[in-house]
C-alpha atoms as a PDB file:
ATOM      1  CA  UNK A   1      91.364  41.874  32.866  1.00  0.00           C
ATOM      2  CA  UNK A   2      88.739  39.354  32.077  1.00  0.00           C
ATOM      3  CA  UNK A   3      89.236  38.194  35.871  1.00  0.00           C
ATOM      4  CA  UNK A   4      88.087  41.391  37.223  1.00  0.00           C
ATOM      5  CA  UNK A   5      85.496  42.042  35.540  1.00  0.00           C
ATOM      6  CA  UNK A   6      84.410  37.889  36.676  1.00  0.00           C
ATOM      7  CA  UNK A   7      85.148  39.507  40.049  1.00  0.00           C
ATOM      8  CA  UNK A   8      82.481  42.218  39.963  1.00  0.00           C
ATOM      9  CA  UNK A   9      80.179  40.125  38.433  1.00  0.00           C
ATOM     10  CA  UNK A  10      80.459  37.949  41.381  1.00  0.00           C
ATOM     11  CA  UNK A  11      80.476  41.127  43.594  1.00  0.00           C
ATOM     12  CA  UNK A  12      77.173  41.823  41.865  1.00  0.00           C
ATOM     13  CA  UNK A  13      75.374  38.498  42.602  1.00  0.00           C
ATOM     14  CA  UNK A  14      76.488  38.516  46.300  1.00  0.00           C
ATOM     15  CA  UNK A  15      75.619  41.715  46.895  1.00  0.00           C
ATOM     16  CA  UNK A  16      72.841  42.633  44.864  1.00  0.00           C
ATOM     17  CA  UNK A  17      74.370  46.045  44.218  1.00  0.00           C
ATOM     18  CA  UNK A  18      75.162  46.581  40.794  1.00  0.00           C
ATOM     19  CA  UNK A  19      78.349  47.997  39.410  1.00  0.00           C
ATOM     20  CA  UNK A  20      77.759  50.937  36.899  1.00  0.00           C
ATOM     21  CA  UNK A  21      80.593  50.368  34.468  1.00  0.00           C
ATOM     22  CA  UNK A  22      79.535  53.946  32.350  1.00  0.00           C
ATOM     23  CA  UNK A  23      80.009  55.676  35.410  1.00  0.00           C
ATOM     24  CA  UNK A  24      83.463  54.041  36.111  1.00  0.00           C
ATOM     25  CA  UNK A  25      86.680  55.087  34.857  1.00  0.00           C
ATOM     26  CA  UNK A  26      89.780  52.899  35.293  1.00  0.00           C
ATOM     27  CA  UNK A  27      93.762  53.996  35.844  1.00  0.00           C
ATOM     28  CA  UNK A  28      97.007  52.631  36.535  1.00  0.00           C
ATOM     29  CA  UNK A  29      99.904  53.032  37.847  1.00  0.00           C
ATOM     30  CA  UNK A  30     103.231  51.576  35.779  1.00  0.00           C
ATOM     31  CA  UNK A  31     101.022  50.467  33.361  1.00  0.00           C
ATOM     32  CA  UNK A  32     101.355  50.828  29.874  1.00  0.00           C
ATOM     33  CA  UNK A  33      98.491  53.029  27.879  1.00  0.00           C
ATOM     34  CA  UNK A  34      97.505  49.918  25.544  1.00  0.00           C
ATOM     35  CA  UNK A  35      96.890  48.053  28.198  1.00  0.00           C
ATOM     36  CA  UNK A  36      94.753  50.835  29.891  1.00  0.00           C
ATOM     37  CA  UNK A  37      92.932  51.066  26.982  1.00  0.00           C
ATOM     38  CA  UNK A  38      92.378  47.648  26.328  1.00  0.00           C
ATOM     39  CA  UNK A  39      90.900  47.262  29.885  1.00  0.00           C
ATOM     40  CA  UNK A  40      88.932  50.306  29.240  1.00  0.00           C
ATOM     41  CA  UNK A  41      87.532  48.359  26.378  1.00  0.00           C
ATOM     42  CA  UNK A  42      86.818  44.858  28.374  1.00  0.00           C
ATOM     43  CA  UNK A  43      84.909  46.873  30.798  1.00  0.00           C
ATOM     44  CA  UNK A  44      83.129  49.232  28.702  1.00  0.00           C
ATOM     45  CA  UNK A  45      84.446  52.265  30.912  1.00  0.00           C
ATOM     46  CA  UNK A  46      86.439  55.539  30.372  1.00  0.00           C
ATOM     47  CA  UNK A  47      90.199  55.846  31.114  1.00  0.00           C
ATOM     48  CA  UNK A  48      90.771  58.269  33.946  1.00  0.00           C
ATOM     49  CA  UNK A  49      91.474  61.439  32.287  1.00  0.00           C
ATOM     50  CA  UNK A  50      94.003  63.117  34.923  1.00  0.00           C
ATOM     51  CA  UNK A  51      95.987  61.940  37.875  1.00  0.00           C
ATOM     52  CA  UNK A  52      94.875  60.728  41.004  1.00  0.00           C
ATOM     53  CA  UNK A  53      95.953  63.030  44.345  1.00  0.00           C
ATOM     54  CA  UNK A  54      96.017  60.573  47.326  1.00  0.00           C
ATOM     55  CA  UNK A  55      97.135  61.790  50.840  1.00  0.00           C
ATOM     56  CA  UNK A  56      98.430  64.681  49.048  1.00  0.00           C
ATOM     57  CA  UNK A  57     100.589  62.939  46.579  1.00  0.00           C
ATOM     58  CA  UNK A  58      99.665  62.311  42.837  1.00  0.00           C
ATOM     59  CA  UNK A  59      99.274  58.816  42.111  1.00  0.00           C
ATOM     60  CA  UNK A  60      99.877  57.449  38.425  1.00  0.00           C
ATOM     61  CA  UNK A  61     102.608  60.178  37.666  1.00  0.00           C
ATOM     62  CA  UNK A  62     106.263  59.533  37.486  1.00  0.00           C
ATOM     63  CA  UNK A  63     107.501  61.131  41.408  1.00  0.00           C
ATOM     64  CA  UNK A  64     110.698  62.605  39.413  1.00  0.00           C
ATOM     65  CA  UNK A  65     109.772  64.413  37.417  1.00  0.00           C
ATOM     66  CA  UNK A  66     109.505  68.342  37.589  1.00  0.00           C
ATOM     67  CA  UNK A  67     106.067  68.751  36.824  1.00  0.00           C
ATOM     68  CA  UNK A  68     105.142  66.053  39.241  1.00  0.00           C
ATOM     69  CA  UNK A  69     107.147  67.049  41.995  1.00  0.00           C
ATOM     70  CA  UNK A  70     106.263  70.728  41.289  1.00  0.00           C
ATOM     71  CA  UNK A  71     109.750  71.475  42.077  1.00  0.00           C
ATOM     72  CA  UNK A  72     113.521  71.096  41.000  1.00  0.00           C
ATOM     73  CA  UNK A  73     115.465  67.807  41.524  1.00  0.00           C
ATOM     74  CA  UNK A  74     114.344  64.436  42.507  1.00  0.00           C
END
């Protein structure tokens, strides 16, 4: 995690845009919660607090699951 947040510090110097890290949440996808949290933590930012729709698909969720899928079977 330490390596992204190197990253956007170098992002910030070649850009001159600056990255607002309070405004910023960060999620995952296969990723444990510690670790989430512990990222959250390196880059002083909130976890994301619900799943991600992309293209009409949630993104972060388990696809086989019921409540994902919003239907029976998988």
């Amino acid at each position: 995690m330490f390596s992204i947040k190197a990253i956007l510090n170098c992002f910030e110097l070649a850009s001159t845009l600056k990255v607002n890290f309070e405004k910023s949440s960060i999620g995952g996808v296969g990723c444990s919660l510690h670790m989430l949290q512990r990222s959250a933590s390196i880059l002083n930012c909130d976890l994301m607090k619900t799943l991600l729709k992309y293209l009409g698909m949630l993104v972060g969720g388990c696809y086989k699951k019921k409540q994902v899928l919003g239907k029976g079977g998988g």
